[in-house]
Protein backbone atom coordinates (compact mmCIF):
# COMPACT_ATOMS: atom_id res chain seq x y z
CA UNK A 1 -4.31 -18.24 29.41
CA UNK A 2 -4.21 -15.84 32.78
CA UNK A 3 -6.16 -12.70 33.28
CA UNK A 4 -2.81 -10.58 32.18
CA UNK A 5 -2.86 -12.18 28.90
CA UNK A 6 -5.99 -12.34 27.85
CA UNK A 7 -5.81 -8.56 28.94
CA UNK A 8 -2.90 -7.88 26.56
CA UNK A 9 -4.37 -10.43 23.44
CA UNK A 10 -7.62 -8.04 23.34
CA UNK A 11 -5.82 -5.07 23.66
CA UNK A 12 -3.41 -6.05 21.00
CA UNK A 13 -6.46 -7.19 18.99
CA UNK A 14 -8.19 -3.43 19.76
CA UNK A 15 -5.12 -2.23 18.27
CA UNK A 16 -4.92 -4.00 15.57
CA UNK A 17 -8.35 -3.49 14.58
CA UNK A 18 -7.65 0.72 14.57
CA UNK A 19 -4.83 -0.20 11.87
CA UNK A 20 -6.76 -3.22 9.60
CA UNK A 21 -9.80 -3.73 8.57
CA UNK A 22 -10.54 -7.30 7.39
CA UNK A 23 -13.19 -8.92 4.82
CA UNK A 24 -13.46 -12.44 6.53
CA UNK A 25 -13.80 -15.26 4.93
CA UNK A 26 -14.73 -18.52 6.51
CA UNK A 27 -12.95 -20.58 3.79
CA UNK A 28 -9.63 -18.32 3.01
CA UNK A 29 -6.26 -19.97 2.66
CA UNK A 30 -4.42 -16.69 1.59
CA UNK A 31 -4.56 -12.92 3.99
CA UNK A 32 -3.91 -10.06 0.99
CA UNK A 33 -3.14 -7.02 2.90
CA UNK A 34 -4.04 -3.47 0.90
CA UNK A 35 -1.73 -0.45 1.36
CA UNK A 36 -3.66 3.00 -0.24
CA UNK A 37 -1.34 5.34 -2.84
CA UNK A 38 -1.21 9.34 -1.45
CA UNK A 39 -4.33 10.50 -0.47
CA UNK A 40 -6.50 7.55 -1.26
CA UNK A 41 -7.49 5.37 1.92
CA UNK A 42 -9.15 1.42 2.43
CA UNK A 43 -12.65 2.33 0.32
CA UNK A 44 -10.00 2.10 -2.49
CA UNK A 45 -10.33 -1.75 -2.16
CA UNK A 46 -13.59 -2.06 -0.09
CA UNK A 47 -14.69 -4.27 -3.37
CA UNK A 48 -11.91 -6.32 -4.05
CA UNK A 49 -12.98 -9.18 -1.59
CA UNK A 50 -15.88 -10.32 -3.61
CA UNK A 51 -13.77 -9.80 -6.47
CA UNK A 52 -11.02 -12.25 -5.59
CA UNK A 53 -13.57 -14.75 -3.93
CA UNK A 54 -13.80 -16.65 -0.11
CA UNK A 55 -10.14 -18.75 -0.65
CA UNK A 56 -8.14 -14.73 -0.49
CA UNK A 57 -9.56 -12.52 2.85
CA UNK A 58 -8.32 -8.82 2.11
CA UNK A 59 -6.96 -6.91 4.90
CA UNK A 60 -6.98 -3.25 4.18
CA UNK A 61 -4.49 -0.43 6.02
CA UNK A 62 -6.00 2.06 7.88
CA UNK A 63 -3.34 4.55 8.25
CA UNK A 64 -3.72 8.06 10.33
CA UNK A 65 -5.30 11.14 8.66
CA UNK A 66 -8.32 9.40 6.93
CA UNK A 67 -11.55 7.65 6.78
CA UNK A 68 -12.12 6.20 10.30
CA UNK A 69 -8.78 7.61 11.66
CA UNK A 70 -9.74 11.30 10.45
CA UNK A 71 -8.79 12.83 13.56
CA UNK A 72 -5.41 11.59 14.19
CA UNK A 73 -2.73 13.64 12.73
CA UNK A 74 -1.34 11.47 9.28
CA UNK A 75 2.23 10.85 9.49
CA UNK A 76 4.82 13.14 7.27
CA UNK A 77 7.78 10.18 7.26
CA UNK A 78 7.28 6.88 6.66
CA UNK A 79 8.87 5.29 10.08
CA UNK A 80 6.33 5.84 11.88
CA UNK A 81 3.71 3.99 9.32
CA UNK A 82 5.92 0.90 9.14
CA UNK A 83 6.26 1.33 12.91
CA UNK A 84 2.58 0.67 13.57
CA UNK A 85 2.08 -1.60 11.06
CA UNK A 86 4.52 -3.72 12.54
CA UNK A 87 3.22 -3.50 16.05
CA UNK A 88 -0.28 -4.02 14.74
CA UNK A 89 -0.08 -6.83 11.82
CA UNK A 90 0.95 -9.65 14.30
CA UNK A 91 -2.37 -11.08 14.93
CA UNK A 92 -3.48 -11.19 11.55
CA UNK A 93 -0.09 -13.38 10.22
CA UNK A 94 -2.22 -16.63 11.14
CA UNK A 95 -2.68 -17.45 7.47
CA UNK A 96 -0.08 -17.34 4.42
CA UNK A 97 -0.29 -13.53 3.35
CA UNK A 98 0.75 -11.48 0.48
CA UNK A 99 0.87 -7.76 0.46
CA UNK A 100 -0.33 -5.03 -2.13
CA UNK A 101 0.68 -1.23 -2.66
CA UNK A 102 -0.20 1.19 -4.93
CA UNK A 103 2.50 4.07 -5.17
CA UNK A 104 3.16 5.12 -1.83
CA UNK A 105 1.40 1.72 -0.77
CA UNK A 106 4.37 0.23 -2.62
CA UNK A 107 7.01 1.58 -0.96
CA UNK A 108 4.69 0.43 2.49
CA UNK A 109 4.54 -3.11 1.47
CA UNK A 110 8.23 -2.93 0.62
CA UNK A 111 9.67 -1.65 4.15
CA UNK A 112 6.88 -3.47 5.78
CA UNK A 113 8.01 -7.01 4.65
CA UNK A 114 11.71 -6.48 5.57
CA UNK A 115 10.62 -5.17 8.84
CA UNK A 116 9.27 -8.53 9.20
CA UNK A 117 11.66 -10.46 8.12
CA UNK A 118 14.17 -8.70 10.78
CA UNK A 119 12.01 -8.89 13.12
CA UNK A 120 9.94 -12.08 13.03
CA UNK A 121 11.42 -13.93 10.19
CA UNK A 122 8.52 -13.58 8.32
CA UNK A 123 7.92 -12.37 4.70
CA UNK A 124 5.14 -12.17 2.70
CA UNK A 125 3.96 -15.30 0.22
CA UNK A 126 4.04 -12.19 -2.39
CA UNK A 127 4.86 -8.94 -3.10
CA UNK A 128 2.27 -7.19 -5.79
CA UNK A 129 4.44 -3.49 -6.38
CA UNK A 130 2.23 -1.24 -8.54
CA UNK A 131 2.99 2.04 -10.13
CA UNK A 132 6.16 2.70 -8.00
CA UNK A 133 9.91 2.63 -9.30
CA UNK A 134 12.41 0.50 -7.18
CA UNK A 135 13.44 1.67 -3.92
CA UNK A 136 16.75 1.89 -4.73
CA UNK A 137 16.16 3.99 -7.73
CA UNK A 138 16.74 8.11 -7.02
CA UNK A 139 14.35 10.49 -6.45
CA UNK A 140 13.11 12.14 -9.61
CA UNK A 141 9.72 13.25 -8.29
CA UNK A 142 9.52 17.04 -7.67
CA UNK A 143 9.05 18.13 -4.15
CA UNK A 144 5.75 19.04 -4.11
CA UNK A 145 4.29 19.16 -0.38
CA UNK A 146 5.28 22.64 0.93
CA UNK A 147 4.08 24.56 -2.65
CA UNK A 148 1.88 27.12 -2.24
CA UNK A 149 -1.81 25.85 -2.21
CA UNK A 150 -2.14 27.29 -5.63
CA UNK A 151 0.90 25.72 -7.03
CA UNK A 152 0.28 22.44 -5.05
CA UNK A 153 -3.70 21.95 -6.11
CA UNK A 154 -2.56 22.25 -10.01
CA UNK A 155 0.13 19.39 -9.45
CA UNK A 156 -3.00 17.17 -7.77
CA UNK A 157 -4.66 17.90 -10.70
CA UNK A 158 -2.25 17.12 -13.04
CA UNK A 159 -1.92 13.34 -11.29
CA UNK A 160 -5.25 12.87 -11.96
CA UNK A 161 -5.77 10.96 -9.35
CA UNK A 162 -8.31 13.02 -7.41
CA UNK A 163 -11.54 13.72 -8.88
CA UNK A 164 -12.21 17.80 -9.75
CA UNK A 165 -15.69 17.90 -8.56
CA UNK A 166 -13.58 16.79 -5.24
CA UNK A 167 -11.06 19.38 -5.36
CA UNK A 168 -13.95 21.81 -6.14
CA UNK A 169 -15.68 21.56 -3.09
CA UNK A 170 -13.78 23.75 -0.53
CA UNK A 171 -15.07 21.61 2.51
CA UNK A 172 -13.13 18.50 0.98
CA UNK A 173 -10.50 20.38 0.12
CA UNK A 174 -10.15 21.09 3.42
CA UNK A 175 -9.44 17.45 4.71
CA UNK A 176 -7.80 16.36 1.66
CA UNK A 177 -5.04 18.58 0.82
CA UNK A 178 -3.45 18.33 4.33
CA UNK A 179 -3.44 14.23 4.09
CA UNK A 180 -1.76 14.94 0.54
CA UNK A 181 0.46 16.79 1.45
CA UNK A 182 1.20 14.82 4.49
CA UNK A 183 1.65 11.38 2.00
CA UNK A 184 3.43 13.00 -0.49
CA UNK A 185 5.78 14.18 2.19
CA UNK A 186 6.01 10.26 3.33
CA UNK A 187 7.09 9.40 -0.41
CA UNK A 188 9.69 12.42 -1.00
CA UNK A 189 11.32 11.40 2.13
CA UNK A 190 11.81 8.36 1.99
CA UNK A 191 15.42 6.82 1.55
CA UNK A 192 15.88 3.89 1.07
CA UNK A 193 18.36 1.90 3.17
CA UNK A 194 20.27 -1.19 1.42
CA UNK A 195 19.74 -4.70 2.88
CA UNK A 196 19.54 -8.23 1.86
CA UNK A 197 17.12 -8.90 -0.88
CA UNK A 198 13.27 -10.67 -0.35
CA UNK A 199 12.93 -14.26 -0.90
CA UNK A 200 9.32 -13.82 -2.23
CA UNK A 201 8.10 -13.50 -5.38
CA UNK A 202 7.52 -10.22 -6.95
CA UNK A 203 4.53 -8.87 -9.12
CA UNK A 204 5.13 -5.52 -10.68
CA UNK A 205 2.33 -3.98 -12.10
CA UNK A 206 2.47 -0.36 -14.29
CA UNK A 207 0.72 2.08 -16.61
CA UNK A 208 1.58 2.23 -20.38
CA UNK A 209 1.14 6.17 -20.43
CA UNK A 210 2.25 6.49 -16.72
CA UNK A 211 4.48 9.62 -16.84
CA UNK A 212 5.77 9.24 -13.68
CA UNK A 213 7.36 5.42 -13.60
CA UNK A 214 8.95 3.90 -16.46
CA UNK A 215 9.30 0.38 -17.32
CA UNK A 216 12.94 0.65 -16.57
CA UNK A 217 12.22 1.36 -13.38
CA UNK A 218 9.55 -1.03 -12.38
CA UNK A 219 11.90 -4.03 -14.09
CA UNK A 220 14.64 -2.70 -11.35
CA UNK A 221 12.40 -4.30 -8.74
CA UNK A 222 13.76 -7.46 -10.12
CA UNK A 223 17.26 -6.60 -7.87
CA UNK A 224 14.65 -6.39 -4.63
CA UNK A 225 13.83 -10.14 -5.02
CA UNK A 226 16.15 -13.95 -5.53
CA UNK A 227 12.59 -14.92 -6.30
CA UNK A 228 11.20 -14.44 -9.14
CA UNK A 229 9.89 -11.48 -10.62
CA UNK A 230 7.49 -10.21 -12.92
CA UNK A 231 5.94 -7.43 -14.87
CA UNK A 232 2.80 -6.38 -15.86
CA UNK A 233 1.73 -3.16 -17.93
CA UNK A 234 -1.47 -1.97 -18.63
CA UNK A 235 -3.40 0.87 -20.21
CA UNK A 236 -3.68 4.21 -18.08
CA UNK A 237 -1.49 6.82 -16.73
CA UNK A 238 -0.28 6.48 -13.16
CA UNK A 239 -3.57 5.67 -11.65
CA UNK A 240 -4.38 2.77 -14.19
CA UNK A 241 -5.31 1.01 -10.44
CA UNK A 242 -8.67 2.16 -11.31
CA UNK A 243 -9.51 1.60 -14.44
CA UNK A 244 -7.63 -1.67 -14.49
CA UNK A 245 -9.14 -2.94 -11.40
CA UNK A 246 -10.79 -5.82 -12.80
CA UNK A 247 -7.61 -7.51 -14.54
CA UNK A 248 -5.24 -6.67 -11.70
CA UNK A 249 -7.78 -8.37 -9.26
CA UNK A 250 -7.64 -11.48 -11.67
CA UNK A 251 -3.86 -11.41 -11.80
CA UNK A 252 -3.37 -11.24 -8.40
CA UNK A 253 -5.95 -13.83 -7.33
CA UNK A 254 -4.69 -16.28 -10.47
CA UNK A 255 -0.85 -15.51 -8.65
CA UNK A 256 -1.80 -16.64 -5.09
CA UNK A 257 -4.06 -19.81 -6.02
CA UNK A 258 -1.62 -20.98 -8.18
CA UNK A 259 0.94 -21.69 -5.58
CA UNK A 260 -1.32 -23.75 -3.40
């Protein structure tokens, strides 16, 4: 390898570091990459390597707006998510990978494995969708990003997916209800362009009291897919990702060691 590309394999690496960060594991035979739902951010998995064990390394999103990326403006459509993703992901495609999204995350992992597949001809080993209606499905959410603060803090709260001691505390208020509104932006925008389905596999997972997908509309994934697809409900409302952790960790890891 020249000086030149050695130059341009660390930067790429530098870059890809700002937009991943990776749990590695000596022995893995599987990459699971992590996308965060609205507002939430990597620490959502930080424990889910130990929890699926040294055969599945996790690979968690940074995205702009949060945690180590506070200071960079977070993106308001989701082009310019996939964008960076895209440019950044490259290096870490060394191992069979499978991608995970909560909510918005969902709709990430979605776009970000047909970008792929257009253009490197690349898709993930699996898709694990959770809480998020098909793509193709309409819009039903109300828009909710350019409410009044008043108007807009009650709908966070009525998610329940952000603690009230957080929403409380005016200094994190502060920081989190411009990345919210921000995300939420992201997932009211987004339209979804028609295309050739996936090849991969696809894992749906969803709440039982989740008031804001159905079960009709996580089943439509199955039209996103000539793999085959599958569905998953537990208990919990929209953000059943955390108190379900534990059994969509085992499903997940159970899913990708049973293809090897």
């Amino acid at each position: 390898m020249d000086h030149s590309s050695r130059s341009q394999s660390v930067a790429n690496t530098l870059g890809a570091s700002r937009w991943f960060k990776v749990s590695s594991q000596s022995q893995a035979r599987f990459r699971l990459f992590c996308f965060p739902y609205a507002g939430g951010g990597s620490a959502s998995f930080h424990t889910w390597s130990r929890q699926l064990g040294p055969q599945i390394e996790v690979a968690r999103a940074l995205l702009p707006g949060r945690e180590d990326r506070l200071r960079e403006p977070a993106c308001t459509r989701l082009e310019p998510i996939i964008e960076g993703l895209t440019r950044n992901i490259f290096p870490y495609l060394d191992l069979p990978f499978a991608f995970f999204g909560h909510s918005m995350g969902g709709i990430i992992s979605f776009e970000l494995a047909r970008r792929l597949r257009w253009e490197y001809g690349l898709e993930p080993q699996q898709l694990f969708i959770s809480g998020r209606r098909s793509p193709h499905l309409p819009e039903r959410d109300p828009r909710v990003h350019d409410l009044p603060e008043p108007e807009f803090l009650a709908e966070v709260e009525r998610l329940n997916g952000t603690p009230k001691e957080v929403l409380a505390h005016a200094e994190w208020r502060e920081i989190l209800i411009p990345l919210l509104r921000a995300d939420f932006a992201v997932c009211h925008t987004y339209v979804h362009l028609p295309g050739p389905p996936l090849r991969c596999p696809i894992t749906v997972l969803g709440g039982l009291q989740d008031q804001k997908v159905s079960r009709e509309e996580l089943q439509a994934w199955r039209t996103q897919t000539t793999g085959p697809s599958r569905l998953h409900m537990f208990p919990g409302d929209h953000f059943f990702i955390n108190s379900q952790q534990a059994a969509i960790v085992r499903i997940i890891a159970d899913s990708l060691l049973s293809s090897l």
